[in-house]
N, C-alpha and C. Protein backbone atom coordinates (compact mmCIF):
# COMPACT_ATOMS: atom_id res chain seq x y z
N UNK A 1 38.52 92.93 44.18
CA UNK A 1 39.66 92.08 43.83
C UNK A 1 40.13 91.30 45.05
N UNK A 2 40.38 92.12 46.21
CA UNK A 2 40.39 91.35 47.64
C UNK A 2 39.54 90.33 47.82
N UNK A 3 38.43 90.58 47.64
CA UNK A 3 37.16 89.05 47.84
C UNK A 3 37.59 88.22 46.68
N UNK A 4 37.80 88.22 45.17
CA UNK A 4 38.09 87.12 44.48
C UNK A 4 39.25 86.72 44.98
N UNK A 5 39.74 87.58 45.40
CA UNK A 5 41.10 86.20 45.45
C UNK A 5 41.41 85.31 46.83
N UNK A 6 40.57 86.21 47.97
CA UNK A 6 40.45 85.19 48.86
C UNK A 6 39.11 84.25 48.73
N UNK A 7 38.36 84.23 47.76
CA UNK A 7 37.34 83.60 47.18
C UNK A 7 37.96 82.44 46.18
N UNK A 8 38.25 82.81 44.88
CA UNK A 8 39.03 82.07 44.13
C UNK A 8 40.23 81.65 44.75
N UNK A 9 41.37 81.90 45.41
CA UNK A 9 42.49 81.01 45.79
C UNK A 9 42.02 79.70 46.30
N UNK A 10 40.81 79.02 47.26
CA UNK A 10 40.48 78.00 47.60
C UNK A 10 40.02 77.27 46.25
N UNK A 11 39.19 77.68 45.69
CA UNK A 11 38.47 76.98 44.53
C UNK A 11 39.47 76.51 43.47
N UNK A 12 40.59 77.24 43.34
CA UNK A 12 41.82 77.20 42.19
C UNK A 12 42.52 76.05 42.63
N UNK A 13 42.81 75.85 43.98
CA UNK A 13 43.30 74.87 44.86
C UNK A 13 42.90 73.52 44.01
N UNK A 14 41.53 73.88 44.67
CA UNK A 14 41.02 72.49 44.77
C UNK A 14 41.10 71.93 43.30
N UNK A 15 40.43 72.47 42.28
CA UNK A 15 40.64 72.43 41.01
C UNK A 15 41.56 71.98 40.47
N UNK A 16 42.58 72.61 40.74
CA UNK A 16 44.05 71.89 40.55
C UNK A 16 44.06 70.92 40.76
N UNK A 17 43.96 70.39 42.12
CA UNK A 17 44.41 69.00 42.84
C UNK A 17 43.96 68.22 42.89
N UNK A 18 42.69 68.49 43.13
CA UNK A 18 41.32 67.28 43.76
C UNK A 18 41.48 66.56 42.18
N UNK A 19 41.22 64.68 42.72
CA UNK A 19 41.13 63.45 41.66
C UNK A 19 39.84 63.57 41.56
N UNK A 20 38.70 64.28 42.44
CA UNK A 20 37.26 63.96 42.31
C UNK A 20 36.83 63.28 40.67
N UNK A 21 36.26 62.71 40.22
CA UNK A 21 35.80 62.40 38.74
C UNK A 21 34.79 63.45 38.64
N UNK A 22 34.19 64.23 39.65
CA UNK A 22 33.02 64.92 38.38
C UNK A 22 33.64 66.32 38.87
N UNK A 23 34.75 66.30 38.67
CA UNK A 23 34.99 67.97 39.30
C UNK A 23 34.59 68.85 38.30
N UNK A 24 34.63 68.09 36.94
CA UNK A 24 34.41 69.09 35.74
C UNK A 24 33.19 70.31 35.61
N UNK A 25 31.79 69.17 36.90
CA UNK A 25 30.39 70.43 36.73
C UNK A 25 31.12 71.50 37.96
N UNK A 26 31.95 71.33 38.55
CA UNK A 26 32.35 72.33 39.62
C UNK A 26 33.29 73.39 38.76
N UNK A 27 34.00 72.67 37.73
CA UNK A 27 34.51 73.73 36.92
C UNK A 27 33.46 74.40 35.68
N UNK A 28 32.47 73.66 35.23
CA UNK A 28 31.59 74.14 34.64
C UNK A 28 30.60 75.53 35.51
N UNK A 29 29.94 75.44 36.25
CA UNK A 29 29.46 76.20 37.04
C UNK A 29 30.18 77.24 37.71
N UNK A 30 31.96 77.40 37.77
CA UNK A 30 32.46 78.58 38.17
C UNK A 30 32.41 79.60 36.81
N UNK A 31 32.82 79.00 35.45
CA UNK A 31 33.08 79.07 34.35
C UNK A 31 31.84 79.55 33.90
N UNK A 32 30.56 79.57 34.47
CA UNK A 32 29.21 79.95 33.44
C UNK A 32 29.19 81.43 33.13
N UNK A 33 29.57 82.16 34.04
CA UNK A 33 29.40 84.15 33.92
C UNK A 33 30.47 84.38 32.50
N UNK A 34 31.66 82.93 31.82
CA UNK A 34 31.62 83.27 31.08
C UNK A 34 30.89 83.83 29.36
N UNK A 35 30.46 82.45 29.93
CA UNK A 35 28.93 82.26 28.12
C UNK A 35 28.04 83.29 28.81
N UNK A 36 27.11 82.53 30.14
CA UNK A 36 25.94 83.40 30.52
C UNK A 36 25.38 85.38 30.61
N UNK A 37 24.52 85.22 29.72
CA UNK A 37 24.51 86.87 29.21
C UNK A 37 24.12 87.66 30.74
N UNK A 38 24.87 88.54 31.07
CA UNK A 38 24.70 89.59 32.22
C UNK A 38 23.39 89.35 32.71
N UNK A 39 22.72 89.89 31.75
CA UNK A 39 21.02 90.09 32.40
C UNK A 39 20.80 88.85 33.20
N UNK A 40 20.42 87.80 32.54
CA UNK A 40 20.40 86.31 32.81
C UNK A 40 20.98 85.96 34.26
N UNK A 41 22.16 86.75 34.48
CA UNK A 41 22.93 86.36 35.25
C UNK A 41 23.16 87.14 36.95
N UNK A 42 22.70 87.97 36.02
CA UNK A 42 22.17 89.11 37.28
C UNK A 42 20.64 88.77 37.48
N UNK A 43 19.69 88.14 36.83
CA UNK A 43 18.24 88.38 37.32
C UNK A 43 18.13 87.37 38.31
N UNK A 44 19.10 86.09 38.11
CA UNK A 44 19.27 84.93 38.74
C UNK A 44 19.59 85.10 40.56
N UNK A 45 20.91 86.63 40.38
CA UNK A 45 21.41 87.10 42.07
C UNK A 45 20.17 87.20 42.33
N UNK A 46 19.74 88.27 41.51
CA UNK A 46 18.82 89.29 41.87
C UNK A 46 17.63 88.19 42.69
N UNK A 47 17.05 87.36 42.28
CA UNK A 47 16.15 86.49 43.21
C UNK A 47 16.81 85.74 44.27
N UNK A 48 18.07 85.12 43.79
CA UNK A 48 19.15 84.54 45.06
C UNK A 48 19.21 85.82 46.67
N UNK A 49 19.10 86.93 46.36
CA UNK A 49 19.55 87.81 47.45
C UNK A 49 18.32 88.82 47.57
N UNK A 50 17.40 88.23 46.93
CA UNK A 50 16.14 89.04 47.60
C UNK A 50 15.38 89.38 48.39
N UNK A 51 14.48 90.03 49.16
CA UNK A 51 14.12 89.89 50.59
C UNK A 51 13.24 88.84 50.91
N UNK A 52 13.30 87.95 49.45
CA UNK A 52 12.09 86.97 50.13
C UNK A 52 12.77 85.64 50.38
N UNK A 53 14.50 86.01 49.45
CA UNK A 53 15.34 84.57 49.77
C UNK A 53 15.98 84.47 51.05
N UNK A 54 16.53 82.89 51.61
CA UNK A 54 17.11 82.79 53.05
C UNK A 54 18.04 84.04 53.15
N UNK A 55 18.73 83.88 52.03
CA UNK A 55 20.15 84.92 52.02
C UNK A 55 19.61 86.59 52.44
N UNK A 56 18.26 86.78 51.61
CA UNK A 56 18.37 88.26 51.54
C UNK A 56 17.62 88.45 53.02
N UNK A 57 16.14 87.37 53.43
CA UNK A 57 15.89 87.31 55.03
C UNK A 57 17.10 87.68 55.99
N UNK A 58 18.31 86.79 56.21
CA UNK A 58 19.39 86.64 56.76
C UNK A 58 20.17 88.13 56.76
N UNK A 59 19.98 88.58 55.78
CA UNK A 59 20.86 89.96 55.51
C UNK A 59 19.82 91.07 56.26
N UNK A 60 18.54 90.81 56.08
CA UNK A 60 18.06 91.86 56.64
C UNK A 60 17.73 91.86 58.12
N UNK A 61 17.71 90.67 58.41
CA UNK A 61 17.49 90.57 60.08
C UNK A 61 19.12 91.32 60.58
N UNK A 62 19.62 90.76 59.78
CA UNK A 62 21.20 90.85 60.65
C UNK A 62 21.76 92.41 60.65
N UNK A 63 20.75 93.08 59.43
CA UNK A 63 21.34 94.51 58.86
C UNK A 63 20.32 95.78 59.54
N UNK A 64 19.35 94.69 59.18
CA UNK A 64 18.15 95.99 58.58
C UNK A 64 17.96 96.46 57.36
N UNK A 65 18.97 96.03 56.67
CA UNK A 65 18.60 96.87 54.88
C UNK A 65 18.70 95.77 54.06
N UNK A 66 18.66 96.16 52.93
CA UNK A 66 18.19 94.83 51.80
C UNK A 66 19.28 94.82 51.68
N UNK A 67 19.85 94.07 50.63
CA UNK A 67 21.06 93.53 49.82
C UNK A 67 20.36 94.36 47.99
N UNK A 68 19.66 93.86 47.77
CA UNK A 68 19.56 94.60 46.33
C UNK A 68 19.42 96.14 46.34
N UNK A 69 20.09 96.64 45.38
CA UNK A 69 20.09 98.29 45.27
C UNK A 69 20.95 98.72 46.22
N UNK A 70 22.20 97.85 46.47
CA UNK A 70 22.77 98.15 47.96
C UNK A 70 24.39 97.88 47.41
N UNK A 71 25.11 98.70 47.84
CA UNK A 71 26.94 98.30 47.45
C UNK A 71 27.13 96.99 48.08
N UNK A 72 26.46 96.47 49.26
CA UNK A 72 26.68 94.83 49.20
C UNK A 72 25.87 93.93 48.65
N UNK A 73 25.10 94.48 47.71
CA UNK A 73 24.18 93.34 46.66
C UNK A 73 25.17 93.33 45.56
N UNK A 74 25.67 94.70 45.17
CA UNK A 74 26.38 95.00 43.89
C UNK A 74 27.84 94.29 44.27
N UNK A 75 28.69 94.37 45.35
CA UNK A 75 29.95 93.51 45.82
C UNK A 75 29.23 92.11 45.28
N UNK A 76 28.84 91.24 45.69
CA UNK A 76 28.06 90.15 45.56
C UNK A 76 27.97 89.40 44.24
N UNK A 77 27.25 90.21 43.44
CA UNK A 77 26.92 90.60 42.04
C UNK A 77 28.68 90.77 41.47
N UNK A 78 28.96 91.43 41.49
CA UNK A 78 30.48 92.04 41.01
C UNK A 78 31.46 90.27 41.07
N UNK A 79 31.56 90.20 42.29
CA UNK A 79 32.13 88.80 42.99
C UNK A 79 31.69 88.18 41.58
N UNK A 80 30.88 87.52 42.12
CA UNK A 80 30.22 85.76 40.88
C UNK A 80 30.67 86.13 39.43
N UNK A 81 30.24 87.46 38.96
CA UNK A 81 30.67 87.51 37.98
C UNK A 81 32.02 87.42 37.31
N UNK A 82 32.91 88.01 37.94
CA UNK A 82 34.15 88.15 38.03
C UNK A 82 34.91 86.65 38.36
N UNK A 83 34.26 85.79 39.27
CA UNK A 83 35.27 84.52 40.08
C UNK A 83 35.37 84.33 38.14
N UNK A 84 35.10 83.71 37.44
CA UNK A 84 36.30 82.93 36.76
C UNK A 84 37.56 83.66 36.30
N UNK A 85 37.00 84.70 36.17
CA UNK A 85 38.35 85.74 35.82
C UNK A 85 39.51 85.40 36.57
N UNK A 86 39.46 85.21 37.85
CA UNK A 86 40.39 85.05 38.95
C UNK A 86 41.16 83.56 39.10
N UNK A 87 40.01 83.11 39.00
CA UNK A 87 39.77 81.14 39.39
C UNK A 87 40.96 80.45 38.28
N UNK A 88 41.04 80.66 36.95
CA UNK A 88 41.34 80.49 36.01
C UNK A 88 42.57 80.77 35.73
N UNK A 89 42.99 81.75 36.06
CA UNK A 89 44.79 81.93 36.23
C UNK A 89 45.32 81.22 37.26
N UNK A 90 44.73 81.28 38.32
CA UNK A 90 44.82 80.78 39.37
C UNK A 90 45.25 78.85 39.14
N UNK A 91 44.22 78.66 38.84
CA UNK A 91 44.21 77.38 38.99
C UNK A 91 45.44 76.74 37.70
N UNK A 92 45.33 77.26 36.60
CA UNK A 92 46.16 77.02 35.60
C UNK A 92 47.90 76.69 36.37
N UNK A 93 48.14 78.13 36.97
CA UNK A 93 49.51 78.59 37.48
C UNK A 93 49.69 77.81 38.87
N UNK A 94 48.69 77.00 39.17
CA UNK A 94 49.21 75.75 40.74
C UNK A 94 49.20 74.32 39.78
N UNK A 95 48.37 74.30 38.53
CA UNK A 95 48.66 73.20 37.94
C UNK A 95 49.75 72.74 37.69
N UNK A 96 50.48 74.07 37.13
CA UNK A 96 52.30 74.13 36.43
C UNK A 96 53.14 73.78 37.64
N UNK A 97 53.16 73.87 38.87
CA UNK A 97 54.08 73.52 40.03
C UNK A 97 53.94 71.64 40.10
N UNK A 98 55.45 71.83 40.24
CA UNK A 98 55.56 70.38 40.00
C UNK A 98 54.86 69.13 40.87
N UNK A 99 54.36 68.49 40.62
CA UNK A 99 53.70 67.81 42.12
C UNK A 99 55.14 67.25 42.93
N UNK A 100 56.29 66.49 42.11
CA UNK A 100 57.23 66.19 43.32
C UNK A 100 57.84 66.67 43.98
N UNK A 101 57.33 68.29 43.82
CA UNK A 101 57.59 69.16 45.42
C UNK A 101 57.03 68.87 45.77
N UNK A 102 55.77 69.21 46.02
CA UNK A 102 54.66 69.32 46.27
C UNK A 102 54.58 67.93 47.42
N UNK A 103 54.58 66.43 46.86
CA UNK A 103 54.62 65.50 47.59
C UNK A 103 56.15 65.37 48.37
N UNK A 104 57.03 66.13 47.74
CA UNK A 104 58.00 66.07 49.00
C UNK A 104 57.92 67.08 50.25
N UNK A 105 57.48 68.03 49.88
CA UNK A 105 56.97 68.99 51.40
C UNK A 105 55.79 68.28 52.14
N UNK A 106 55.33 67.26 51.55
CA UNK A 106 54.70 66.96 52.55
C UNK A 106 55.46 65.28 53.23
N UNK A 107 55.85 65.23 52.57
CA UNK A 107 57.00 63.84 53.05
C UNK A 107 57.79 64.43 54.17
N UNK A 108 58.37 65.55 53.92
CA UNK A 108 58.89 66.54 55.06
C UNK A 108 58.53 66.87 56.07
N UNK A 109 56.93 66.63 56.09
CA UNK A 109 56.21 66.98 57.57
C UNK A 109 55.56 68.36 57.31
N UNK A 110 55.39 69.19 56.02
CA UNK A 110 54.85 70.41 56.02
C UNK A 110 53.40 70.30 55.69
N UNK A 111 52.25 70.80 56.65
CA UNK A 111 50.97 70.95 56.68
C UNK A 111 50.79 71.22 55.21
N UNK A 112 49.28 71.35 54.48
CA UNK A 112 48.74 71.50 52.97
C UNK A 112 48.98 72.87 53.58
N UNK A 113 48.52 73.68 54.31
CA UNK A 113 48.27 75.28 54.46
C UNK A 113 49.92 75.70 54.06
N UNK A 114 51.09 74.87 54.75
CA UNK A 114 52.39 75.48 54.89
C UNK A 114 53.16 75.49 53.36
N UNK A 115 52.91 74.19 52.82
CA UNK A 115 52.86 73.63 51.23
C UNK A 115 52.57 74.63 50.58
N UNK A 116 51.29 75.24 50.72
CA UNK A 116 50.39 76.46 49.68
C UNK A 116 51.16 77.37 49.80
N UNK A 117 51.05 77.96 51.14
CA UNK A 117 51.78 79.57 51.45
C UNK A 117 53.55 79.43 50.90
N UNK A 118 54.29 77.97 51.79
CA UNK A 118 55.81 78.33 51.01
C UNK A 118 56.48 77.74 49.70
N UNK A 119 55.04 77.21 48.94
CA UNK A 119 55.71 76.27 48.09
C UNK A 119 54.52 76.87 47.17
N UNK A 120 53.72 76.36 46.72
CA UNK A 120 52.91 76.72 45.47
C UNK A 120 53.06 78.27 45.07
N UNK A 121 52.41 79.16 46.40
CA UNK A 121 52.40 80.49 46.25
C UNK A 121 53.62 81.23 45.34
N UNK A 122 54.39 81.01 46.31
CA UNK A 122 55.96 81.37 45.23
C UNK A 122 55.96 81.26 44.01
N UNK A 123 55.47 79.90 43.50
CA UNK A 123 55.88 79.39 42.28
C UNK A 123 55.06 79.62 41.31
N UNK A 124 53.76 80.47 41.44
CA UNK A 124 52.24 80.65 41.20
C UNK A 124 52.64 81.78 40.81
N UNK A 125 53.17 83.02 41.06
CA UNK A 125 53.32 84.12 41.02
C UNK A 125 52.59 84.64 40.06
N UNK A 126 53.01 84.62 38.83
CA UNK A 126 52.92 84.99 37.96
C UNK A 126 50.96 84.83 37.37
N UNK A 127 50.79 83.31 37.91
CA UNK A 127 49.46 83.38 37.45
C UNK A 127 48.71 83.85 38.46
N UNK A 128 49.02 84.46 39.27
CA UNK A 128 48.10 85.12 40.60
C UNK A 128 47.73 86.19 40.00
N UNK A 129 49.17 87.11 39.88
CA UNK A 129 49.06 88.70 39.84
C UNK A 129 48.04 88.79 38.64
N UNK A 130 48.42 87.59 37.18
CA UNK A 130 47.31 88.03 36.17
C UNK A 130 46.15 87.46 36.36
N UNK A 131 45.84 86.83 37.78
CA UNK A 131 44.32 86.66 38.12
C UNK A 131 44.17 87.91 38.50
N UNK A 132 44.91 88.62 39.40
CA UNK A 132 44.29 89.50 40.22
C UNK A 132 43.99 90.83 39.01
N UNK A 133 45.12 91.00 38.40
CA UNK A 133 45.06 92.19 37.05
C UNK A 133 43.65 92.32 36.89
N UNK A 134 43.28 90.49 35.85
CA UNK A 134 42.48 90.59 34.88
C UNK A 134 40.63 90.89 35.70
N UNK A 135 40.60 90.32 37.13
CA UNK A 135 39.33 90.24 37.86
C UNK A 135 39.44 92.10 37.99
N UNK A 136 40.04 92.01 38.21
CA UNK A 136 40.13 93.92 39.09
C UNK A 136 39.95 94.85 37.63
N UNK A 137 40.75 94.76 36.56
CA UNK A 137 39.81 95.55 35.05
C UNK A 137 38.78 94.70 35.29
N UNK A 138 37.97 93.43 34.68
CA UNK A 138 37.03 93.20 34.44
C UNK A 138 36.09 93.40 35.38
N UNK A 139 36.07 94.09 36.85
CA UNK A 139 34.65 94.33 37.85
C UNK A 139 34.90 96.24 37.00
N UNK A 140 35.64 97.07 36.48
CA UNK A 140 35.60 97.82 36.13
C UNK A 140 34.94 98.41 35.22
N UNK A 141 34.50 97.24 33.81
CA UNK A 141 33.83 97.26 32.20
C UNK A 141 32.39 96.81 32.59
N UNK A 142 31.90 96.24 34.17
CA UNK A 142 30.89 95.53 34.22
C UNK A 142 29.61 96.84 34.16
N UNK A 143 28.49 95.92 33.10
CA UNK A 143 27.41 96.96 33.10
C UNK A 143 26.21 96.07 33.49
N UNK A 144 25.83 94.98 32.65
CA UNK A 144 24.64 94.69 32.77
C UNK A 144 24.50 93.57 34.34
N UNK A 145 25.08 93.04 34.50
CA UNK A 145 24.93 92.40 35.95
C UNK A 145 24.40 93.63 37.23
N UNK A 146 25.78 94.26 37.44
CA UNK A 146 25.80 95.67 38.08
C UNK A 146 24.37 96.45 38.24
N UNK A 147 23.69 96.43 36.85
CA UNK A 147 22.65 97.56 36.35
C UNK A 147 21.38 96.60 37.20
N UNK A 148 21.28 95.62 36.74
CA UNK A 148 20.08 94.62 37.23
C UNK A 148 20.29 94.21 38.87
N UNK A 149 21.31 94.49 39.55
CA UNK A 149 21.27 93.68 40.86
C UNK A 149 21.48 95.19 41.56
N UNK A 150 22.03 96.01 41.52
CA UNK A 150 22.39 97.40 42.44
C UNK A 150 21.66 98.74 41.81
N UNK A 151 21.35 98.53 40.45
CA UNK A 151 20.27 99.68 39.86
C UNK A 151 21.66 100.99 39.56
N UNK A 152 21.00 102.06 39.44
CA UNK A 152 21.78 103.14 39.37
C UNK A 152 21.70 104.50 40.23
N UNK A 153 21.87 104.11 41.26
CA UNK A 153 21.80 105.11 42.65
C UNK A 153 23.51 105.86 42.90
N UNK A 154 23.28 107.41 42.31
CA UNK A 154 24.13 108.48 42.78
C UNK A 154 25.22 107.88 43.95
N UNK A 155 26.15 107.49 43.74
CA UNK A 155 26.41 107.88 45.26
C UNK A 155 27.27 106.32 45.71
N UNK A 156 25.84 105.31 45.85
CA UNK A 156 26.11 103.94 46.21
C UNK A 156 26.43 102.63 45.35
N UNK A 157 25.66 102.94 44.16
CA UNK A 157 26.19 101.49 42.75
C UNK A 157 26.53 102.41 41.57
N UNK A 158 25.89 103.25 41.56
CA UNK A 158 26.80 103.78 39.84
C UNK A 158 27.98 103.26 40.19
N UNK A 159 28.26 102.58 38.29
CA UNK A 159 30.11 102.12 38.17
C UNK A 159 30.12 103.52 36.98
N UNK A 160 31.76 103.05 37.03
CA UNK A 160 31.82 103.82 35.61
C UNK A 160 31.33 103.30 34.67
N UNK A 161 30.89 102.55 34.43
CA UNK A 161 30.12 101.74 33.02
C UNK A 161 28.46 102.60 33.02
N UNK A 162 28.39 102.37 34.10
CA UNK A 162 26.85 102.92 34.23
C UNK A 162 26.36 104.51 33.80
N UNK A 163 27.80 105.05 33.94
CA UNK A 163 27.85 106.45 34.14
C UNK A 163 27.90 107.01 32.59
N UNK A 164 29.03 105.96 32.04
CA UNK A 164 28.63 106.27 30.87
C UNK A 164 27.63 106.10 30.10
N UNK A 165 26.82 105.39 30.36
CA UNK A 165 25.55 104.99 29.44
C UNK A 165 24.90 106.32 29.86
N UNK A 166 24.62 106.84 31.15
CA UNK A 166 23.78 107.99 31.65
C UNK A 166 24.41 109.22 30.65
N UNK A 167 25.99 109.66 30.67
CA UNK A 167 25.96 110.26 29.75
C UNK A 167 25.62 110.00 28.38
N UNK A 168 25.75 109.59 27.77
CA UNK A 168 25.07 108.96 26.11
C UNK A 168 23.75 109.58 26.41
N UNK A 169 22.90 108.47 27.38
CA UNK A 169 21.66 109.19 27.20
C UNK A 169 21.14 110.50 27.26
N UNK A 170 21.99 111.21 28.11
CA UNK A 170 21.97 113.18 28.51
C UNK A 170 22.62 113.34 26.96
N UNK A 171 23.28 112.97 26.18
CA UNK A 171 23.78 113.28 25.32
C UNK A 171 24.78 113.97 25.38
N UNK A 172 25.78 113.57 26.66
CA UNK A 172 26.96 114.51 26.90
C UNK A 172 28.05 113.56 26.51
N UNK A 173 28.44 113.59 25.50
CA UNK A 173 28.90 113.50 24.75
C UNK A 173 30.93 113.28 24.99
N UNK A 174 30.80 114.67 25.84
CA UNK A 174 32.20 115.06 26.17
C UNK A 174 32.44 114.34 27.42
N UNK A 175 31.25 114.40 28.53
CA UNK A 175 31.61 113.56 29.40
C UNK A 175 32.11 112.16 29.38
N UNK A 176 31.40 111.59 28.51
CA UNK A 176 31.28 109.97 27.94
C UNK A 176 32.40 109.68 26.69
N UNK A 177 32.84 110.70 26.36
CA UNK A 177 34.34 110.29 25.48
C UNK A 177 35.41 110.20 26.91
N UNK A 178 35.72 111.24 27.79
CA UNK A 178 36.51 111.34 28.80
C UNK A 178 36.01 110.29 29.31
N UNK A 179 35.32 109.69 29.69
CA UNK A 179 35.74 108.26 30.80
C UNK A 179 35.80 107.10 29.89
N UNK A 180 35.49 107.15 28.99
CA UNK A 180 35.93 106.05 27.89
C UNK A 180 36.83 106.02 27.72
N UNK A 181 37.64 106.87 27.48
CA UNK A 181 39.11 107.20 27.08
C UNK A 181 39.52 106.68 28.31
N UNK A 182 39.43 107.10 29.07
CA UNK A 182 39.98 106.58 30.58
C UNK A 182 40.25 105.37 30.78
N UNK A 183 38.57 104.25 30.61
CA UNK A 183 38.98 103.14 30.64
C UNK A 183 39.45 102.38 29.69
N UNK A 184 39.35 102.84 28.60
CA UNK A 184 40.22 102.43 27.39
C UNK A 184 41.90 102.22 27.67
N UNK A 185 42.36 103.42 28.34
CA UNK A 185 43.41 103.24 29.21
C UNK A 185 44.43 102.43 29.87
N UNK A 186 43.13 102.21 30.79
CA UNK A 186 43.26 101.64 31.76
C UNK A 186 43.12 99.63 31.45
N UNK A 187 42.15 99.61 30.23
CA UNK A 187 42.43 98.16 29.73
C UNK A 187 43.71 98.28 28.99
N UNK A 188 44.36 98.76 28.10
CA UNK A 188 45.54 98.67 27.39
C UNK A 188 46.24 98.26 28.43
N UNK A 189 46.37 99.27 29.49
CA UNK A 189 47.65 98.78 30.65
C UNK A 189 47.22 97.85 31.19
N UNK A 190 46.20 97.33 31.42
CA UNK A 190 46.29 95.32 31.71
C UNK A 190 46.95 94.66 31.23
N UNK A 191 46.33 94.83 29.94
CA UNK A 191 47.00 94.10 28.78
C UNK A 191 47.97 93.52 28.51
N UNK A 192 48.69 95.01 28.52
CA UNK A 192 50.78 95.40 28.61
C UNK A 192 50.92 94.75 29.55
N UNK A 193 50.60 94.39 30.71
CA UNK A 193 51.08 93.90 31.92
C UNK A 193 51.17 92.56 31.95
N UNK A 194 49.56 92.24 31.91
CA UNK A 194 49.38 90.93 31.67
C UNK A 194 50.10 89.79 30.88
N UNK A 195 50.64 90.47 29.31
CA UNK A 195 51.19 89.86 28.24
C UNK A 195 52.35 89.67 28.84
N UNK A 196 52.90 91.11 29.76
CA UNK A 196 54.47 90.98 29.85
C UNK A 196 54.66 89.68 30.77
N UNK A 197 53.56 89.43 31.80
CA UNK A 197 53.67 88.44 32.64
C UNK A 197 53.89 86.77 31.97
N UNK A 198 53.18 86.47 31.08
CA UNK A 198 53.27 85.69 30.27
C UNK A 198 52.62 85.25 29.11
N UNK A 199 52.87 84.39 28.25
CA UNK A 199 52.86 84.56 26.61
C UNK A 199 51.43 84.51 26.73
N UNK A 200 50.77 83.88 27.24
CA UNK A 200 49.33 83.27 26.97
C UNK A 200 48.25 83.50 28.23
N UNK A 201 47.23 84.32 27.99
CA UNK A 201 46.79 85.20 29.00
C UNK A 201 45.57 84.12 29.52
N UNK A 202 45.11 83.29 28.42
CA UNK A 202 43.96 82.43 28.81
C UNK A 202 44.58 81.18 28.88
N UNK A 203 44.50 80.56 29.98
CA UNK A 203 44.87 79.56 30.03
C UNK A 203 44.28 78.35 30.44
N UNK A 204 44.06 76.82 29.42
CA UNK A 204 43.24 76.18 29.68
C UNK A 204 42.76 75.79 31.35
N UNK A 205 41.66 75.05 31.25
CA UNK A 205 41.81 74.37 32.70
C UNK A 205 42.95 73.95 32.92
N UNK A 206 43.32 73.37 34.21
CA UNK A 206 44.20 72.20 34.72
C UNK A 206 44.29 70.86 33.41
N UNK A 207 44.91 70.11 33.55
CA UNK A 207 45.02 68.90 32.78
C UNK A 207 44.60 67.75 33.92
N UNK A 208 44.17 66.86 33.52
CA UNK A 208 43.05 65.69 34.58
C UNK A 208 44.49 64.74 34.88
């Protein structure tokens, strides 16, 4: 949740603000992990961060260990999937701040960085925390990205998603009701939270 949101807060920015005319494939392409099916989406990291790509070369000179089958292939993996979750409240809730603050703090002499931190941020509140809510449950429910880019190693990538499928398959039954129940839980209280924050949890893009 720490990496999306210092990940997504720039991108939400820009989104918001930027006149660019084709910003829409920049919002299309954060937006794909929504349609795009897990597997698909994970087989795609999975060659992006491999030992034969710049990224996964780069990781291993610098490491020594791979990135796939690794808690920083699966961070990685987790990340992409998750940014619109984040991006999307985000950007909605800097849309709603009025721009003629906005252009009067800077008529005032206040830097874009000083603008963000004492003027948007404040006023954002609300769509932050339910970025941050909704990214932080949703890296929680993740199975098939997770499963294809970090595998299922004891210890280092099992999620709870994963864990439950392992029970099902042992046929433990009792184990795999108890963490279901759990995260069953644990999504309701998003939910509750989220709603209480405000009426409408999805919220379109920005307006052009």
């Amino acid at each position: 949740m720490v990496v999306l949101v210092a990940l997504g807060m720039p991108i939400a920015y820009w989104i918001a603000f930027s006149k660019w005319r084709w910003k829409f494939l920049v919002e299309a392409v954060v937006a794909l992990p929504l349609v795009l099916p897990p597997t698909v989406l994970g087989f795609y990291i999975l060659l992006a961060i491999g030992p034969r790509s710049p990224l996964g070369k780069f990781y291993e000179g610098a490491t020594g260990s791979l990135l796939p089958f690794s808690f920083a292939g699966l961070l990685v993996a987790s990340v992409l999937y998750s940014l619109p979750f984040a991006v999307q409240p985000f950007a909605a809730a800097f849309a709603t701040v009025d721009r003629r603050l906005v252009e009067a703090s800077w008529c005032l002499g206040a830097s874009g960085a000083r603008t963000f931190a004492r003027l948007i941020v404040p006023l954002s509140v609300q769509g932050i925390v339910t970025g941050m809510i909704l990214s932080f449950a949703h890296t929680l429910g993740e199975f098939g990205v997770v499963l294809m880019v970090g595998g299922n190693l004891p210890g280092v990538t099992r999620t709870v998603s994963i864990s439950i499928y392992d029970n099902v398959q042992a046929l433990n039954y009792q184990a795999a009701f108890q963490t279901s129940l759990l995260l069953l839980g644990v999504s309701f209280a998003v939910l509750v939270v989220t709603y209480s924050l405000q009426k409408t949890v999805w919220a379109a893009w920005p307006a052009k």
